[in-house]
C-alpha atoms as a PDB file:
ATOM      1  CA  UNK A   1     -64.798  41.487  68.066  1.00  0.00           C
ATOM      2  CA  UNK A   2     -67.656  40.473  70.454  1.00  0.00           C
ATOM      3  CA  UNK A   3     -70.069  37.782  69.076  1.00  0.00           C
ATOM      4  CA  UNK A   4     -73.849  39.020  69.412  1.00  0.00           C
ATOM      5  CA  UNK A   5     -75.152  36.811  66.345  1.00  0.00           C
ATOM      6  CA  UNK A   6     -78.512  35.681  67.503  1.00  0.00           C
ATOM      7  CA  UNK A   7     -81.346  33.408  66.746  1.00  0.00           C
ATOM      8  CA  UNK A   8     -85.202  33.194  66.791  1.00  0.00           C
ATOM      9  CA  UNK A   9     -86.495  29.569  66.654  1.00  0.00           C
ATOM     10  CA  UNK A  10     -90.141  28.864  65.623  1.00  0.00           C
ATOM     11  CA  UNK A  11     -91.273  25.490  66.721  1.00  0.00           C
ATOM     12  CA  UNK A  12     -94.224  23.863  66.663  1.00  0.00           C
ATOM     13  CA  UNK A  13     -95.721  23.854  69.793  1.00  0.00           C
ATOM     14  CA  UNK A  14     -98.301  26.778  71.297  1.00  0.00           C
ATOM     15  CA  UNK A  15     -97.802  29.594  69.493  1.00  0.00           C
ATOM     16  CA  UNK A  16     -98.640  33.549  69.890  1.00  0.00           C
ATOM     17  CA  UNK A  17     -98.243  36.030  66.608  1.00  0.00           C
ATOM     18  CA  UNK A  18     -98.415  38.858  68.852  1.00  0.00           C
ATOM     19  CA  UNK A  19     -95.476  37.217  71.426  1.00  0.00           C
ATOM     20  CA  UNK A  20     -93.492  36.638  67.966  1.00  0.00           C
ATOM     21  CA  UNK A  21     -94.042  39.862  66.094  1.00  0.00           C
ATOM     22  CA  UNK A  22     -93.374  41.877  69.422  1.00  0.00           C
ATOM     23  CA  UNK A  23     -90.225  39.808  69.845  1.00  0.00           C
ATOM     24  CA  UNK A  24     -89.170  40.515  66.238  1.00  0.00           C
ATOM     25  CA  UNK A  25     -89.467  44.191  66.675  1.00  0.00           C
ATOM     26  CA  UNK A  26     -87.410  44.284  70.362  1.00  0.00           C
ATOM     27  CA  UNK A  27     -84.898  42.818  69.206  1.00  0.00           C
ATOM     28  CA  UNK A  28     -83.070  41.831  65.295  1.00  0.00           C
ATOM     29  CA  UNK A  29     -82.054  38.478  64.436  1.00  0.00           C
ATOM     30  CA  UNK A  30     -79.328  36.854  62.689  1.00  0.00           C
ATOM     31  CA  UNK A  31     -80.943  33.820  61.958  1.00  0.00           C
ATOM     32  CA  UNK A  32     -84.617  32.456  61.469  1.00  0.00           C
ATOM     33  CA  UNK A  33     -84.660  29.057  61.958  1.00  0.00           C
ATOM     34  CA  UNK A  34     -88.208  27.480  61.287  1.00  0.00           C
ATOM     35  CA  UNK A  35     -89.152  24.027  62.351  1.00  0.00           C
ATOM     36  CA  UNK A  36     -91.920  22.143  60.811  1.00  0.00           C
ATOM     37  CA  UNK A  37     -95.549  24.024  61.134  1.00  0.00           C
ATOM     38  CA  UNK A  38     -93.554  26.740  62.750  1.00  0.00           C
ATOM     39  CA  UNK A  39     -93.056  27.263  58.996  1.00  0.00           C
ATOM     40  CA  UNK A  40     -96.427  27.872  58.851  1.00  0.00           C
ATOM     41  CA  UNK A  41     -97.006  30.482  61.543  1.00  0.00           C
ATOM     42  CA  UNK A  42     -94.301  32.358  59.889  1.00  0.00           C
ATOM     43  CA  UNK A  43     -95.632  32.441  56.331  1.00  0.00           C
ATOM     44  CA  UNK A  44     -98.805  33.884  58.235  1.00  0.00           C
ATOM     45  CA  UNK A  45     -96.698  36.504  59.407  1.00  0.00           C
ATOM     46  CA  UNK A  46     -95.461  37.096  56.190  1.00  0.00           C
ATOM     47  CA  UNK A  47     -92.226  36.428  57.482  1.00  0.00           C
ATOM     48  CA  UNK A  48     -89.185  34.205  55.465  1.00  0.00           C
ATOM     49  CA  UNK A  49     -86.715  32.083  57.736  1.00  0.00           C
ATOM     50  CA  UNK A  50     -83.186  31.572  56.883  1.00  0.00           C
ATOM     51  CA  UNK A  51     -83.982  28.140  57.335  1.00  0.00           C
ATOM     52  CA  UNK A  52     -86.087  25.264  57.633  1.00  0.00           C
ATOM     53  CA  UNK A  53     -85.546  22.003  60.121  1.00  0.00           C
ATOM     54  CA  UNK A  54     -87.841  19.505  60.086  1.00  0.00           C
ATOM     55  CA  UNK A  55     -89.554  15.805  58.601  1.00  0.00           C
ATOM     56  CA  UNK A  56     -92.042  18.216  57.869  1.00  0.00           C
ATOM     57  CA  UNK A  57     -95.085  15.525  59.163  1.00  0.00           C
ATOM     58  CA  UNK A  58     -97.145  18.271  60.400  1.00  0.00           C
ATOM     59  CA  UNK A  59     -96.711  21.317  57.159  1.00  0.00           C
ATOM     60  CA  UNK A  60     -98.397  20.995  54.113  1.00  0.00           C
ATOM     61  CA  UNK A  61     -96.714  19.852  51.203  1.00  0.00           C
ATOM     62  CA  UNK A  62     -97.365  22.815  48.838  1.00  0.00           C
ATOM     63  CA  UNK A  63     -96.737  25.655  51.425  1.00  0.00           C
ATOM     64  CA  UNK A  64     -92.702  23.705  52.072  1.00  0.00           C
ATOM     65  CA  UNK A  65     -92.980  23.624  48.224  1.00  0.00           C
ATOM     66  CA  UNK A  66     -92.664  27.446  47.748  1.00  0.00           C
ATOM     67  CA  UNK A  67     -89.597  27.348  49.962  1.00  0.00           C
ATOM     68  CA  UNK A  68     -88.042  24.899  47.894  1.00  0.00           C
ATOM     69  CA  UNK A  69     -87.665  26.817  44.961  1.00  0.00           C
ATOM     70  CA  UNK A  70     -86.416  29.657  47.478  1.00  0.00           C
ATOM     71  CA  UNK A  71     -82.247  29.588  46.859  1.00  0.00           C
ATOM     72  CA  UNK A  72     -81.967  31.877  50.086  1.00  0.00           C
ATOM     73  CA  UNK A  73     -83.678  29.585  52.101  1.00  0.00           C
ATOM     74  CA  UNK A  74     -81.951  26.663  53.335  1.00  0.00           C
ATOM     75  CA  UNK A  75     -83.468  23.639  54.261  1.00  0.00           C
ATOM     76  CA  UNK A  76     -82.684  20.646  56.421  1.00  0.00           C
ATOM     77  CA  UNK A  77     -84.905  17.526  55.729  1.00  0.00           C
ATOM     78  CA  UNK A  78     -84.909  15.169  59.071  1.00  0.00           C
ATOM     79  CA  UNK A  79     -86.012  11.564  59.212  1.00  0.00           C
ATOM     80  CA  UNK A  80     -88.764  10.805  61.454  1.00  0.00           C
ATOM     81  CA  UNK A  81     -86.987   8.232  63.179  1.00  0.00           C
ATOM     82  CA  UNK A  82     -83.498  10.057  64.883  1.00  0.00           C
ATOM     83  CA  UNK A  83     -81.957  10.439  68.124  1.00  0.00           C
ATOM     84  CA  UNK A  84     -82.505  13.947  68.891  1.00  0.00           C
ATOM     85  CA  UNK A  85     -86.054  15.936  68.126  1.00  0.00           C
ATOM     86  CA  UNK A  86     -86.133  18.454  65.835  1.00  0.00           C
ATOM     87  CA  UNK A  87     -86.222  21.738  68.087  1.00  0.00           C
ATOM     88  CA  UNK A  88     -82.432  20.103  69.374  1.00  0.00           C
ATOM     89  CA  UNK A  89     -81.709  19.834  65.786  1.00  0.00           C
ATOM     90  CA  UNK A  90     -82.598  23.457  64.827  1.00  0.00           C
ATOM     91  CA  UNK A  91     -80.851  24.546  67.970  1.00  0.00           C
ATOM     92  CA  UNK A  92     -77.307  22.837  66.945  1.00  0.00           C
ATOM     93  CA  UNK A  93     -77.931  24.256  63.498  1.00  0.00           C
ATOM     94  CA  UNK A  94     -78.065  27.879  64.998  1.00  0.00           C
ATOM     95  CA  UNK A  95     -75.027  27.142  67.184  1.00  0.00           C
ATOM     96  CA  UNK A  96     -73.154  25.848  64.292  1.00  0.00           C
ATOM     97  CA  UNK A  97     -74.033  29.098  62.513  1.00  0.00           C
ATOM     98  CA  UNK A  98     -72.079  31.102  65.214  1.00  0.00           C
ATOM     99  CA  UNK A  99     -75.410  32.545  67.502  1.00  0.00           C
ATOM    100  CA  UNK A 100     -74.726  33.198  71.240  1.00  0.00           C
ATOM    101  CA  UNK A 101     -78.425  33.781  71.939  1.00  0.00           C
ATOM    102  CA  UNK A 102     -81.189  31.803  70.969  1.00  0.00           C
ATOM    103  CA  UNK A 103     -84.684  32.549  71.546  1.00  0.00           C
ATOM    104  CA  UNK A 104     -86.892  29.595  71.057  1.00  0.00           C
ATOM    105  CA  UNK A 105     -91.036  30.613  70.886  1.00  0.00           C
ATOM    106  CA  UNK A 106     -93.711  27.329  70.185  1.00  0.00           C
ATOM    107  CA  UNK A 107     -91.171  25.428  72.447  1.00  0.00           C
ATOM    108  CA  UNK A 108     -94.104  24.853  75.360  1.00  0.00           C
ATOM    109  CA  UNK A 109     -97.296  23.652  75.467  1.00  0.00           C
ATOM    110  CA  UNK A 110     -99.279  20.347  73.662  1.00  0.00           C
ATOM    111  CA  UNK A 111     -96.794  17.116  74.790  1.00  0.00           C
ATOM    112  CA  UNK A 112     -95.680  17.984  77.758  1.00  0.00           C
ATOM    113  CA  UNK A 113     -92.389  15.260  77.145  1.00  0.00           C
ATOM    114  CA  UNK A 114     -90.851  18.191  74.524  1.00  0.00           C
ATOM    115  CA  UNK A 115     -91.709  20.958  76.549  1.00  0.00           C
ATOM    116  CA  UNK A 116     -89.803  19.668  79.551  1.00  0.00           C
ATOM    117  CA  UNK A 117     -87.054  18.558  76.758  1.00  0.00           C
ATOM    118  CA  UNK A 118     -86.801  21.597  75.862  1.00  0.00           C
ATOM    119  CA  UNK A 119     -86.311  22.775  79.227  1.00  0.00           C
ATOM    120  CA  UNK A 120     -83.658  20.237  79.676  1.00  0.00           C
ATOM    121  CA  UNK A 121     -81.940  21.467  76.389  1.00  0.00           C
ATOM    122  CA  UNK A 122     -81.331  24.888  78.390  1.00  0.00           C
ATOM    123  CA  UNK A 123     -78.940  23.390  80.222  1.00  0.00           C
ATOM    124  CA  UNK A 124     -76.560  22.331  77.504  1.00  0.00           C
ATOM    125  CA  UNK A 125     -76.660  25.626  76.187  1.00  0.00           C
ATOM    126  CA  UNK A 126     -76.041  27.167  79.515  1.00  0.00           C
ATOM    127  CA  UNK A 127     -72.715  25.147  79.435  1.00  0.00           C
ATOM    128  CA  UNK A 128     -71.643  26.135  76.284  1.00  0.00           C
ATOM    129  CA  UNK A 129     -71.737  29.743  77.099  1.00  0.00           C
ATOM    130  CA  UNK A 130     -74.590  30.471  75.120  1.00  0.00           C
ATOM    131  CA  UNK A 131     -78.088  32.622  76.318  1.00  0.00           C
ATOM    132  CA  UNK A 132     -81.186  30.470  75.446  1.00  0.00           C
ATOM    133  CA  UNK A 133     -84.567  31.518  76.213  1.00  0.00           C
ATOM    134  CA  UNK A 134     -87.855  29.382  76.156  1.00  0.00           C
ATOM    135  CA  UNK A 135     -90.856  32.496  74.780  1.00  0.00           C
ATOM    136  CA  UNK A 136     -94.493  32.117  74.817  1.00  0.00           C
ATOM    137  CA  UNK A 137     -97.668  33.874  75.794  1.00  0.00           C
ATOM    138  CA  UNK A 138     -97.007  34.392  79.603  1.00  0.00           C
ATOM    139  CA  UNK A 139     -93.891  32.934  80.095  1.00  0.00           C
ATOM    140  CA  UNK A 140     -90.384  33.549  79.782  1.00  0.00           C
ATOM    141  CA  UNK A 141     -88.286  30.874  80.998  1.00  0.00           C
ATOM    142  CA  UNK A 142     -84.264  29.987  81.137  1.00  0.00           C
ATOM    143  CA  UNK A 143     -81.567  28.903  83.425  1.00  0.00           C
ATOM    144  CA  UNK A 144     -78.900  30.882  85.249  1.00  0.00           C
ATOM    145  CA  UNK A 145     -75.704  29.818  86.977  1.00  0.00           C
ATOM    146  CA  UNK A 146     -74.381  32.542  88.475  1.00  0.00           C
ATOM    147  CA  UNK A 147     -75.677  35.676  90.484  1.00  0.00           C
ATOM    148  CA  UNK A 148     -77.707  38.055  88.007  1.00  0.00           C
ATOM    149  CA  UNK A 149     -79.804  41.749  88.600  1.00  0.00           C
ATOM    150  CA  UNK A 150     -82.545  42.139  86.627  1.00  0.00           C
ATOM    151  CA  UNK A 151     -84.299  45.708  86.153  1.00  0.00           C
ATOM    152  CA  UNK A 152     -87.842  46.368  86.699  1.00  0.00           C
ATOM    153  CA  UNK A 153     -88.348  48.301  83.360  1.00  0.00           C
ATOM    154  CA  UNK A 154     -86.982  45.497  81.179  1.00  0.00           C
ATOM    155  CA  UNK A 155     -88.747  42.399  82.478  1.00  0.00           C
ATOM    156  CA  UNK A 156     -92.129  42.404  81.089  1.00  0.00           C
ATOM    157  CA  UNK A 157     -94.030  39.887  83.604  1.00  0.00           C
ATOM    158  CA  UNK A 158     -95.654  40.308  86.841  1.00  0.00           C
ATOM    159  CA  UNK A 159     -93.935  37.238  88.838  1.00  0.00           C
ATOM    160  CA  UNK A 160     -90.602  35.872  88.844  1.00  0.00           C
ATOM    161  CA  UNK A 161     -90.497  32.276  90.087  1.00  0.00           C
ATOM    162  CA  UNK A 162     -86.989  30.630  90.832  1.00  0.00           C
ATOM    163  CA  UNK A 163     -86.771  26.581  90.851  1.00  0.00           C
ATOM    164  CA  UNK A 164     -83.383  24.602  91.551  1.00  0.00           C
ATOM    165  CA  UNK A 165     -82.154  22.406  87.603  1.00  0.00           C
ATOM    166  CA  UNK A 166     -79.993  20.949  90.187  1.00  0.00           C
ATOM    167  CA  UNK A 167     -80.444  19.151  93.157  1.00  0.00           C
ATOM    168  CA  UNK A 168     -79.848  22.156  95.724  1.00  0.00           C
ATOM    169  CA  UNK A 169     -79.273  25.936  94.988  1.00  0.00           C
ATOM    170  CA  UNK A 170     -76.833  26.872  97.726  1.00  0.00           C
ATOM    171  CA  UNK A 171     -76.832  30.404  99.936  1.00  0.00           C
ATOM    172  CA  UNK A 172     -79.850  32.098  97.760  1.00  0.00           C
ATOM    173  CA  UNK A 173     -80.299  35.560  98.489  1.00  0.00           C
ATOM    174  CA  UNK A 174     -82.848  37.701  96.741  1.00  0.00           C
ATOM    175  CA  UNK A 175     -82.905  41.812  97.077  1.00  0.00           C
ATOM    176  CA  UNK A 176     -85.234  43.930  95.582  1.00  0.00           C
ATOM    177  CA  UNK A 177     -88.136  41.049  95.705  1.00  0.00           C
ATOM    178  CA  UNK A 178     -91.764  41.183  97.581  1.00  0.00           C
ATOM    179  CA  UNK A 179     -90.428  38.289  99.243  1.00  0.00           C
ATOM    180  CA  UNK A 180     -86.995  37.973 100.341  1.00  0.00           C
ATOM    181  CA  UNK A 181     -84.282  35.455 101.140  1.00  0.00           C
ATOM    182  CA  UNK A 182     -80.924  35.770 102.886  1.00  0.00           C
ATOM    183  CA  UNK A 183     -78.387  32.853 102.071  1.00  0.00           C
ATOM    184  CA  UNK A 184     -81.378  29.822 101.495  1.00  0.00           C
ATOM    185  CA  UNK A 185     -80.724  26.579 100.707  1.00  0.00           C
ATOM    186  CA  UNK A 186     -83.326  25.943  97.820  1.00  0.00           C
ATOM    187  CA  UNK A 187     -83.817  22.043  97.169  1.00  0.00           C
ATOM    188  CA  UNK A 188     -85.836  20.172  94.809  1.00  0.00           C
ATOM    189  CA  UNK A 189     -89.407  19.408  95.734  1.00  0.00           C
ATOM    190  CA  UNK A 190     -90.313  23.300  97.375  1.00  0.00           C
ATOM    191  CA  UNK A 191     -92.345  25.609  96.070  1.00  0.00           C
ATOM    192  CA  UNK A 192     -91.088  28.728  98.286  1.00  0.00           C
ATOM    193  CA  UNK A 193     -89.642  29.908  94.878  1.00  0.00           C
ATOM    194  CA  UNK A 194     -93.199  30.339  92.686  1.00  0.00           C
ATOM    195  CA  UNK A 195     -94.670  33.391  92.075  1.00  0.00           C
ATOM    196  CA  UNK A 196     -92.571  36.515  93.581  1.00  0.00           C
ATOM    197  CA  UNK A 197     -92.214  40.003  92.508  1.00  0.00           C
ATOM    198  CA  UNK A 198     -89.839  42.835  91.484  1.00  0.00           C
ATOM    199  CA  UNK A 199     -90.775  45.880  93.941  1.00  0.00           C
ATOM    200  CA  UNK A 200     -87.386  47.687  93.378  1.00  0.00           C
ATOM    201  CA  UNK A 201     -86.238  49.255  90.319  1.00  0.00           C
ATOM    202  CA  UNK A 202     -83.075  46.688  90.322  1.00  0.00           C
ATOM    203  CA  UNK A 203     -83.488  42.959  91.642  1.00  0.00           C
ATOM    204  CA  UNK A 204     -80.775  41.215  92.724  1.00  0.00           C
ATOM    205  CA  UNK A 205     -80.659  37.065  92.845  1.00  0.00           C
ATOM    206  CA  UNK A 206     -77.436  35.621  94.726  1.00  0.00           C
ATOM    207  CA  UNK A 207     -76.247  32.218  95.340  1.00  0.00           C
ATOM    208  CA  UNK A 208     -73.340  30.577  95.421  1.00  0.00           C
ATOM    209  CA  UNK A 209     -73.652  27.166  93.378  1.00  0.00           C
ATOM    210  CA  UNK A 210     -76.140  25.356  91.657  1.00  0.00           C
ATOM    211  CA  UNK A 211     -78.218  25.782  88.412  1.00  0.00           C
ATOM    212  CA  UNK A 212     -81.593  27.653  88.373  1.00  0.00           C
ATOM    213  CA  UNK A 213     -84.603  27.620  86.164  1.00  0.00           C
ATOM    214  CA  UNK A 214     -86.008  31.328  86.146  1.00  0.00           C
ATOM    215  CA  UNK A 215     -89.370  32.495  85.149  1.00  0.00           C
ATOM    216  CA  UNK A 216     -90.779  35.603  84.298  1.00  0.00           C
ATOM    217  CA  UNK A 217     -94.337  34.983  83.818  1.00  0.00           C
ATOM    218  CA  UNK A 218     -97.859  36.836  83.551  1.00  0.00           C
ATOM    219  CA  UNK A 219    -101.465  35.570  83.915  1.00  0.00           C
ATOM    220  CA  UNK A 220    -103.369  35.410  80.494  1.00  0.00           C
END
């Protein structure tokens, strides 16, 4: 039987109800994993995670109150001082509950140190076998290793960018885009990659080895 358990993560970071509500009703979630005041942008949704990560510094004492007297809800109460931060926490938690896809919205924006954490955090996913997705207002951002197609109808953004994780991104090809490549060795430190666009109904990116960070973004 084929694993499809997945998670929604609500950190703390910049946050959009409408990015989280319409993600909510794409798509149905195994576990919702709350982590500090993402706690409270989901009790303004009216919504009730499956559990709650945090030190809880920045959530008010009475709103993680009603929680606690919530037997469904489990909570995990953090130190401040620890090795990893608390999104990496809640994203261990999720794998440890058996999810294969985790979709992780109020991971960007404010410190820019945890939002290119978080980035980094793709990657160990992406070697575990597991689909992780950074979600916020015009973004959608992950990391591929392998050749991929993605369909006009289903990504909801007007560019695609491509950047190399790794050092070089070997024999990139890209079919289907405004702006094609054939077999392009895509290094660190180029922009070549920002801001292209789906003009076919499939899109096709190729390469041979290397890691990249994809993003399908809009402007506000």
């Amino acid at each position: 039987m084929i694993n499809n358990m997945k998670a929604l993560i609500i950190a703390g970071g910049d946050f959009s109800p409408e990015v989280a509500m319409k993600t909510l009703e794409e798509d149905s979630f195994d576990r919702i994993i709350a982590i500090d005041n993402g706690l409270s942008y989901l009790h303004d949704l009216k919504i009730t995670p499956t559990h709650i990560v945090g030190d809880f510094d920045t959530v008010s004492k009475e709103l993680l109150k009603e929680y606690l007297e919530d037997s469904k809800v489990k909570i995990v109460t953090l130190c401040p001082e620890k090795d990893a931060t608390d999104t990496e926490v809640a994203v261990d938690l999720a794998i440890e509950e058996g999810c294969k896809s985790i979709f992780i919205l109020g991971a960007t924006g404010g410190r820019f140190d945890h939002t290119l954490g978080n980035l980094h955090m793709l990657y160990k996913l992406l070697c575990q076998g597991i689909r992780a997705y950074l979600l916020d207002k015009n973004n959608k951002i992950y990391l591929i290793k392998e050749s991929i197609t993605l369909l006009a109808n289903q990504v909801k953004a007007t560019y695609v960018s491509l950047l190399p994780f790794t050092e070089e991104v070997t024999e990139l090809t890209l079919l289907g885009f405004k702006y094609p490549l054939t077999n392009f060795r895509l290094t660190q430190g180029t922009s070549i990659g920002i801001s292209n666009e789906i003009i076919e109904a499939k899109a096709q990116i190729l390469f041979n080895k290397g890691v990249l960070i994809v993003v399908e973004s809009k402007d506000t």
